[in-house]
PDB file of N, CA and C in Angstrom:
ATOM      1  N   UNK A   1      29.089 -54.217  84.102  1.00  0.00           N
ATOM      2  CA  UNK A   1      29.445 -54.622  85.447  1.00  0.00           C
ATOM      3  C   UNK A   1      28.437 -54.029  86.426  1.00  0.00           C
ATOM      4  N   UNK A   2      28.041 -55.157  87.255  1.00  0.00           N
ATOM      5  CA  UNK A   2      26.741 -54.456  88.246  1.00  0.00           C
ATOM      6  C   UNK A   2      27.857 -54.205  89.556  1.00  0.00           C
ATOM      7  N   UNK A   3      27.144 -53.559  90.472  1.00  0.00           N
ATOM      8  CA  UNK A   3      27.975 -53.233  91.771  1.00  0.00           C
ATOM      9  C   UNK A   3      27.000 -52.942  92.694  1.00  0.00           C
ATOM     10  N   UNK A   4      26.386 -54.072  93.529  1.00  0.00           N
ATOM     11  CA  UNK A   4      25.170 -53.991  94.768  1.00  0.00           C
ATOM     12  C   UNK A   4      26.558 -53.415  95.953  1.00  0.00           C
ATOM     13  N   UNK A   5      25.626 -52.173  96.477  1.00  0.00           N
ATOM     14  CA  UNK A   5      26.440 -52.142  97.994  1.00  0.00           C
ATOM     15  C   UNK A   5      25.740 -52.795  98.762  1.00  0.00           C
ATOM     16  N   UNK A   6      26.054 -53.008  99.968  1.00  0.00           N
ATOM     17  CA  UNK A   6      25.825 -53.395 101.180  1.00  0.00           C
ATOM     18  C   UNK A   6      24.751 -52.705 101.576  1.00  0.00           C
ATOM     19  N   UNK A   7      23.494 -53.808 102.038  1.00  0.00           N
ATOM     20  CA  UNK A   7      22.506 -52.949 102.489  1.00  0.00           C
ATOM     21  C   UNK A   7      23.148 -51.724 103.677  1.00  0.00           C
ATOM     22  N   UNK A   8      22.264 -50.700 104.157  1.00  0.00           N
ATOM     23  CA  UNK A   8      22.874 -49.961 105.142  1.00  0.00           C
ATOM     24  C   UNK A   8      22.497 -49.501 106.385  1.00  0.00           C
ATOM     25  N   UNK A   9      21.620 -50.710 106.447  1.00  0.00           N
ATOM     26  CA  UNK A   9      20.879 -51.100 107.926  1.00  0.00           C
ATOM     27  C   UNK A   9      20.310 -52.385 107.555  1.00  0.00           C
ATOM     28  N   UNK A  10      20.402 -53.203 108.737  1.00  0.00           N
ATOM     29  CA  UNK A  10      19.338 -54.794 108.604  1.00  0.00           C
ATOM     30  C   UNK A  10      18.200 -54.875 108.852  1.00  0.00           C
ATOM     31  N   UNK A  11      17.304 -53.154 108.965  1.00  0.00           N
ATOM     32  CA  UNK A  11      15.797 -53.272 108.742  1.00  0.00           C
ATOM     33  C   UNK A  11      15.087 -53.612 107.495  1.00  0.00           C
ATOM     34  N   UNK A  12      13.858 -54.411 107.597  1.00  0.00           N
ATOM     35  CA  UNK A  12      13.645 -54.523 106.709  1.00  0.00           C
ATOM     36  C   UNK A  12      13.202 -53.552 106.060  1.00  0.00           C
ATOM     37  N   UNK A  13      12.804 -53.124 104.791  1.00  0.00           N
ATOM     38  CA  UNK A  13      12.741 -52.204 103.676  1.00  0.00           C
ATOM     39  C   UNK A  13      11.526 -51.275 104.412  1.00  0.00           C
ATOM     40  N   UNK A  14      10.542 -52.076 104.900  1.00  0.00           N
ATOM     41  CA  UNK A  14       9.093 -51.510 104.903  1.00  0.00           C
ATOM     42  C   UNK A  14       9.757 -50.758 106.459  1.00  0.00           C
ATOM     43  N   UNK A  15      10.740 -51.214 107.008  1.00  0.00           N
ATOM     44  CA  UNK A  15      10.529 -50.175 108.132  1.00  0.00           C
ATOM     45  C   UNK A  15      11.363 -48.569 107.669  1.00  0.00           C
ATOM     46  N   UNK A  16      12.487 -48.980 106.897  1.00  0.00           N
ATOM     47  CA  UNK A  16      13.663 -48.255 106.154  1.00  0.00           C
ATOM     48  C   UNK A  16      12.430 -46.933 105.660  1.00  0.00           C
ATOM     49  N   UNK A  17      11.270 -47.334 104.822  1.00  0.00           N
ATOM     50  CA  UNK A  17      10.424 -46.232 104.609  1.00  0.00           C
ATOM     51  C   UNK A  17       9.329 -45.895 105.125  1.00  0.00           C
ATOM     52  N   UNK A  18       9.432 -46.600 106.569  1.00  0.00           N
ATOM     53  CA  UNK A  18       8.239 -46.115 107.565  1.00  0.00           C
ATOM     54  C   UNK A  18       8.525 -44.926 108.121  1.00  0.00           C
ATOM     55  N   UNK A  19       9.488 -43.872 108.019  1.00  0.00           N
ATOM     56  CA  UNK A  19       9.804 -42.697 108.595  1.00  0.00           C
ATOM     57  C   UNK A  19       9.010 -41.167 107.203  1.00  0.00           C
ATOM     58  N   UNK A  20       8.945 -42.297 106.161  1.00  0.00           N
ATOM     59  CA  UNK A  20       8.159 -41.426 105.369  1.00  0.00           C
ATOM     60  C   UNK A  20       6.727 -41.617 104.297  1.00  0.00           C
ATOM     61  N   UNK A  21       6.364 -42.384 104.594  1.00  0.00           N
ATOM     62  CA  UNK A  21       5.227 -43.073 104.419  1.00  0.00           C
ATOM     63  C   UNK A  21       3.973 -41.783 104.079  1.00  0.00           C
ATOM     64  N   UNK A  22       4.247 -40.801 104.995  1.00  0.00           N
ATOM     65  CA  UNK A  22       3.251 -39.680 104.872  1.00  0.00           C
ATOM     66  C   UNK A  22       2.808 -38.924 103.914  1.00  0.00           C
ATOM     67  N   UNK A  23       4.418 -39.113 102.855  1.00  0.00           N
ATOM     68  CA  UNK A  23       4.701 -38.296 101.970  1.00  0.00           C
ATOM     69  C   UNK A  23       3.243 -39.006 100.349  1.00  0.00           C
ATOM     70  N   UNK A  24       3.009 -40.808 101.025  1.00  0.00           N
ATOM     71  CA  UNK A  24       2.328 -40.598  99.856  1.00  0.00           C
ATOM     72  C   UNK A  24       0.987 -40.370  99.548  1.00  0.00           C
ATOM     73  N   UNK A  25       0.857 -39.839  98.442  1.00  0.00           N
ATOM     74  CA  UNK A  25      -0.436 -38.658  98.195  1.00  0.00           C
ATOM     75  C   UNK A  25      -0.265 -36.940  98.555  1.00  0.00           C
ATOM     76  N   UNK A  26       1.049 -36.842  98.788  1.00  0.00           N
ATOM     77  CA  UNK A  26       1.559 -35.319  98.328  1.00  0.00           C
ATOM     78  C   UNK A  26       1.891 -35.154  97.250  1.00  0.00           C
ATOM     79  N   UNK A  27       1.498 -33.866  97.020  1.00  0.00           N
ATOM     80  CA  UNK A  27       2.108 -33.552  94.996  1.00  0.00           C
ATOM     81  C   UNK A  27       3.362 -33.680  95.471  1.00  0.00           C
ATOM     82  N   UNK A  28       4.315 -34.320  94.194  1.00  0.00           N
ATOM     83  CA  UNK A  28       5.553 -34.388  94.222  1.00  0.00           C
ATOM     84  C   UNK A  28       6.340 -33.666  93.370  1.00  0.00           C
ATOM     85  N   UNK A  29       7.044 -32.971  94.465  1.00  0.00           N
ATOM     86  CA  UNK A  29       7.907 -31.387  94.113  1.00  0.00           C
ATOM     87  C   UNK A  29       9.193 -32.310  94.146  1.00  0.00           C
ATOM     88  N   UNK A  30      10.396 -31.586  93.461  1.00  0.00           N
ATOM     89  CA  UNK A  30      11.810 -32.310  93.731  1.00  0.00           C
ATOM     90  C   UNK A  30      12.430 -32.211  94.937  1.00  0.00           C
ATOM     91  N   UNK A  31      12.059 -31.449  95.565  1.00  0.00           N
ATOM     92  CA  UNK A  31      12.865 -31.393  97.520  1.00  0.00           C
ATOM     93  C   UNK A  31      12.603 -32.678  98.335  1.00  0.00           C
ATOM     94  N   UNK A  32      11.200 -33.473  98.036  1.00  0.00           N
ATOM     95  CA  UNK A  32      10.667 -34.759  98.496  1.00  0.00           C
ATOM     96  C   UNK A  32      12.182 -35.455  98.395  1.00  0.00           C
ATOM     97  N   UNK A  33      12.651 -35.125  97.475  1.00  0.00           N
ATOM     98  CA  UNK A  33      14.298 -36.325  98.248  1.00  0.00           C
ATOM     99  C   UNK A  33      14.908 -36.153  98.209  1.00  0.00           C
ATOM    100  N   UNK A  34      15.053 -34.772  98.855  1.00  0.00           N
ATOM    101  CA  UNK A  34      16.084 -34.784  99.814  1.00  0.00           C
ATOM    102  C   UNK A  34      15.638 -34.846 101.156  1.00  0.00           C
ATOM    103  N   UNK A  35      14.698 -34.748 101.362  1.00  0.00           N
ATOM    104  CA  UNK A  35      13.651 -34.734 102.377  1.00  0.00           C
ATOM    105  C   UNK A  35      13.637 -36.545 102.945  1.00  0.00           C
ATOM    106  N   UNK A  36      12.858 -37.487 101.655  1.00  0.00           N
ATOM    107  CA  UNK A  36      13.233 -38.792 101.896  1.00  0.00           C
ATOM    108  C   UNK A  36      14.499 -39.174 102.124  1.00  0.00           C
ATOM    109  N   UNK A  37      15.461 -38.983 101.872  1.00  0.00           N
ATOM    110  CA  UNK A  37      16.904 -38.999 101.795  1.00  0.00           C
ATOM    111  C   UNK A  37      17.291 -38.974 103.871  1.00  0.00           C
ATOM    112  N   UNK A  38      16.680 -37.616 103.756  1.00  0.00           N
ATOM    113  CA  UNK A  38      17.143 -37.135 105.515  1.00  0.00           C
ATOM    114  C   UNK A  38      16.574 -38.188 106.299  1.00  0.00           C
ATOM    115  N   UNK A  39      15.141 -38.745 105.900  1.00  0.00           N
ATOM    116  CA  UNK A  39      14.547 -39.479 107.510  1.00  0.00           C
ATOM    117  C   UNK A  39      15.054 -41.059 107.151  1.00  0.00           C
ATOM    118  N   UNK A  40      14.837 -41.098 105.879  1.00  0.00           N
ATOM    119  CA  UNK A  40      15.449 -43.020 105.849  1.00  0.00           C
ATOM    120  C   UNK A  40      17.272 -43.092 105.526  1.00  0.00           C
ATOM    121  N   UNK A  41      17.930 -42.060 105.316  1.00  0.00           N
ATOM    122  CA  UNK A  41      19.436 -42.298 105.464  1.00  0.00           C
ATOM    123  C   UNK A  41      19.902 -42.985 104.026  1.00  0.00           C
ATOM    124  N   UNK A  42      18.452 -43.306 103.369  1.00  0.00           N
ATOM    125  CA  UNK A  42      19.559 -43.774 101.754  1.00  0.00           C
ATOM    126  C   UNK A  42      20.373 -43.290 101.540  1.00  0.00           C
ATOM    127  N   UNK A  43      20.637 -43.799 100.286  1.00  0.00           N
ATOM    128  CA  UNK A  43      21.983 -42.614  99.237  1.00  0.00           C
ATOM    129  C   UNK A  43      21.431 -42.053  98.310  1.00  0.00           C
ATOM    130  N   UNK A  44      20.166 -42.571  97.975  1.00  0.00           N
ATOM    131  CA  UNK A  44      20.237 -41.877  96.255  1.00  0.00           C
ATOM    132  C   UNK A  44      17.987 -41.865  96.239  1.00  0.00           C
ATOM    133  N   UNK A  45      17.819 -41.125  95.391  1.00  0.00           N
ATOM    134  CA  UNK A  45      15.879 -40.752  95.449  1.00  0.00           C
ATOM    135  C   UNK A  45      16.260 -40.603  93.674  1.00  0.00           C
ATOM    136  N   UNK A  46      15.445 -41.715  93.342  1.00  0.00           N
ATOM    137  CA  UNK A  46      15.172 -41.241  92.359  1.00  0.00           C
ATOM    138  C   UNK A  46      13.676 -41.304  91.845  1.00  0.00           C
ATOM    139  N   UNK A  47      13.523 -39.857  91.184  1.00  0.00           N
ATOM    140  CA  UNK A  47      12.111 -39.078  90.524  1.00  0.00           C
ATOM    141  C   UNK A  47      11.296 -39.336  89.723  1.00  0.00           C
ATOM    142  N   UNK A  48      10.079 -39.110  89.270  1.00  0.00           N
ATOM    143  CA  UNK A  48       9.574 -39.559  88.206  1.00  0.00           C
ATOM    144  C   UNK A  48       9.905 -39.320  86.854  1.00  0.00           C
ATOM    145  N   UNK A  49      10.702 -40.347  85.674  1.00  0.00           N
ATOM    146  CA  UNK A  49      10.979 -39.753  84.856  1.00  0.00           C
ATOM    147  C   UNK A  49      12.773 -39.836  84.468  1.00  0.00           C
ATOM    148  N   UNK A  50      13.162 -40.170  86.297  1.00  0.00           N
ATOM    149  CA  UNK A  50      14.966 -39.833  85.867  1.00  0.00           C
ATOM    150  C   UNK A  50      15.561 -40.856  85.304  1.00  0.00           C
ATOM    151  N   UNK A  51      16.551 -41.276  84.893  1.00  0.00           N
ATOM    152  CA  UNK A  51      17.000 -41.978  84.566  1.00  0.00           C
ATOM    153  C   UNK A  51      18.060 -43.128  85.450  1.00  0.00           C
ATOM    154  N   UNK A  52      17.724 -44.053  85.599  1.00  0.00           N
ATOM    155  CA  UNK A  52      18.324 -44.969  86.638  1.00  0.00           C
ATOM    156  C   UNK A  52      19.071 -46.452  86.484  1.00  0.00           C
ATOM    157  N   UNK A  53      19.903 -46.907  86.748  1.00  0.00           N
ATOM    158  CA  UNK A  53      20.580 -48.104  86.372  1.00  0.00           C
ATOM    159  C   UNK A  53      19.665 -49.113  86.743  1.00  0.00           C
ATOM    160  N   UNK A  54      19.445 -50.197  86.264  1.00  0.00           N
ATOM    161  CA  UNK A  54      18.995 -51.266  86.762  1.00  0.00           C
ATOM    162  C   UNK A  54      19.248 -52.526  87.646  1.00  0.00           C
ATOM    163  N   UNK A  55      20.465 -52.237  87.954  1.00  0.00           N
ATOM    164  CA  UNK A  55      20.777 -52.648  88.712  1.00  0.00           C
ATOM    165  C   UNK A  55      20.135 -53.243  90.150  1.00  0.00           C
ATOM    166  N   UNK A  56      19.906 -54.131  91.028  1.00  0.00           N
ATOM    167  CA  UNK A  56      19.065 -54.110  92.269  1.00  0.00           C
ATOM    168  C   UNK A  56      20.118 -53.563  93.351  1.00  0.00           C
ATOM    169  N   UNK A  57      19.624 -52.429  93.611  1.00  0.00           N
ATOM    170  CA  UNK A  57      20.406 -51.675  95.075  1.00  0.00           C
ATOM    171  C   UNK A  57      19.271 -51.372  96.407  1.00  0.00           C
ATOM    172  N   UNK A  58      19.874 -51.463  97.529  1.00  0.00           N
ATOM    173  CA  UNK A  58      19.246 -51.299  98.623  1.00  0.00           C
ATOM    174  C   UNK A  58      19.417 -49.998  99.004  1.00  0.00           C
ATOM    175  N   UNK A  59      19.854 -49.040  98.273  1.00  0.00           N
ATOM    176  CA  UNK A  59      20.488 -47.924  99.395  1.00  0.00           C
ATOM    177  C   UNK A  59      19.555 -46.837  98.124  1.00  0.00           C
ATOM    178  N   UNK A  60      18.822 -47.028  97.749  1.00  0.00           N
ATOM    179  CA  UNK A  60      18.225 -46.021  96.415  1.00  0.00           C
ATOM    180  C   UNK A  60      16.790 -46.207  96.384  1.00  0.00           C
ATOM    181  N   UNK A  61      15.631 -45.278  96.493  1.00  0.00           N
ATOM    182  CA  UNK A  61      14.259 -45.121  96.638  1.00  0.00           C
ATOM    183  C   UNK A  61      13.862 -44.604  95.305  1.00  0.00           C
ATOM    184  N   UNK A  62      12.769 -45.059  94.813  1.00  0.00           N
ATOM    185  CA  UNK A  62      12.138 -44.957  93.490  1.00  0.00           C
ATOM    186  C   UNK A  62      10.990 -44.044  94.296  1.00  0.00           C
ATOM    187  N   UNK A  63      11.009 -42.796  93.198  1.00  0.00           N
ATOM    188  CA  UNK A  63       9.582 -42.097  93.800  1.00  0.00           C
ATOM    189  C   UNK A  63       8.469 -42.169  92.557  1.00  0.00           C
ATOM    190  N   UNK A  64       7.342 -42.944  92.928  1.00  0.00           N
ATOM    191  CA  UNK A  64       6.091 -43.147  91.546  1.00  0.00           C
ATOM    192  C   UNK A  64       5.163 -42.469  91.894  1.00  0.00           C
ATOM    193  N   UNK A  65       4.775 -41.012  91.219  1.00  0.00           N
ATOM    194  CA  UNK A  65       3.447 -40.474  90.969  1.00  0.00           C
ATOM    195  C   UNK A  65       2.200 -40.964  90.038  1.00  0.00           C
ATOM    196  N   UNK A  66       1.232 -40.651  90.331  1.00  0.00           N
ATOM    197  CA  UNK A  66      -0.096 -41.218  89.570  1.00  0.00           C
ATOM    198  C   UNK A  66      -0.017 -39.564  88.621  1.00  0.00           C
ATOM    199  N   UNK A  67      -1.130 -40.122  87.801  1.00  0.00           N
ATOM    200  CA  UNK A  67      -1.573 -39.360  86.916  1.00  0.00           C
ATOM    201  C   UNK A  67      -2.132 -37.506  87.506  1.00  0.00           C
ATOM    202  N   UNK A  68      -1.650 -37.507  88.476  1.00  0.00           N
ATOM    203  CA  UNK A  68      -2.325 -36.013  88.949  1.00  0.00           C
ATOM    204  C   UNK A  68      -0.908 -35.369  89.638  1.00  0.00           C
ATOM    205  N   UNK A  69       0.157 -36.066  89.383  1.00  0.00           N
ATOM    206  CA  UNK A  69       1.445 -35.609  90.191  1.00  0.00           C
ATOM    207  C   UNK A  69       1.822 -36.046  91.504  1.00  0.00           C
ATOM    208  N   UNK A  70       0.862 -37.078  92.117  1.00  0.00           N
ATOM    209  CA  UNK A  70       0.962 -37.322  93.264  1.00  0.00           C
ATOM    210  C   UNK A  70       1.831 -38.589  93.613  1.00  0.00           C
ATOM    211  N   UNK A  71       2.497 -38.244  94.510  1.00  0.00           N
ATOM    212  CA  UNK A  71       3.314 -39.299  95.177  1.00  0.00           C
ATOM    213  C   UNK A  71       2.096 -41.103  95.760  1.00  0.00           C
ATOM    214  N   UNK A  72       2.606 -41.863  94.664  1.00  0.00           N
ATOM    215  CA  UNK A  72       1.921 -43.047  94.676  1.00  0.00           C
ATOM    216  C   UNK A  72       2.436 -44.577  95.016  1.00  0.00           C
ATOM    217  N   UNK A  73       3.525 -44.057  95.044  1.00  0.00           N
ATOM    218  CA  UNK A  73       4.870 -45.258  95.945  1.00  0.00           C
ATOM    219  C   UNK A  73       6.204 -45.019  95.829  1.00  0.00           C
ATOM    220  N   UNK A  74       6.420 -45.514  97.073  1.00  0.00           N
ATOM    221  CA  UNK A  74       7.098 -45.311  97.056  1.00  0.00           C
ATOM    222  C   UNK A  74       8.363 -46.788  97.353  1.00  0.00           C
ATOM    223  N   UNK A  75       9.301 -47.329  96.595  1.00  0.00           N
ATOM    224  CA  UNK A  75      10.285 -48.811  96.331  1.00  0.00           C
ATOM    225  C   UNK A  75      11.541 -48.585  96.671  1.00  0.00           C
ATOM    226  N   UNK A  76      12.210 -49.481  97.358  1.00  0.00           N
ATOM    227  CA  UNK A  76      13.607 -49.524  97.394  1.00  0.00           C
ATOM    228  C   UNK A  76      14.121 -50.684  96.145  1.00  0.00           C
ATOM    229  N   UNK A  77      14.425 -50.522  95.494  1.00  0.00           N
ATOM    230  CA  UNK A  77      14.961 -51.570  94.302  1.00  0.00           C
ATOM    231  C   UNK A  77      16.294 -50.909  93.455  1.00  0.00           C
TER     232      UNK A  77
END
């Protein structure tokens, strides 16, 4: 059983992570989301590596590092 919430603003996505945009190309430490979490208001950051439903949700940020640890995108999906 899938379960999409309700987006949780009617911005579009690219503005939803225009409050943290800065973050990419910082090494990525685990505080980055809670950090992303505070300026875009999601619910949920997930890390490189964690384990995540597949589900398509609006309220949950994918964090992708490159090969040196660095924060390399960042997705709402």
């Amino acid at each position: 059983m899938t379960i999409n919430l309700p987006p949780l603003t009617d911005m579009p996505i690219e503005d939803v992570l225009a409050p943290v945009r800065h973050v990419i190309g910082s090494p990525y430490v685990e505080s980055v989301k809670d950090y992303i979490l505070a300026l875009t208001g999601l619910r949920r950051a997930v890390g490189p590596g964690e384990p995540a439903t597949k589900d398509i949700r609006t309220d949950r940020v994918f964090i992708s590092v490159d090969d040196d640890g660095r924060i390399a995108r960042l997705t709402i999906k």
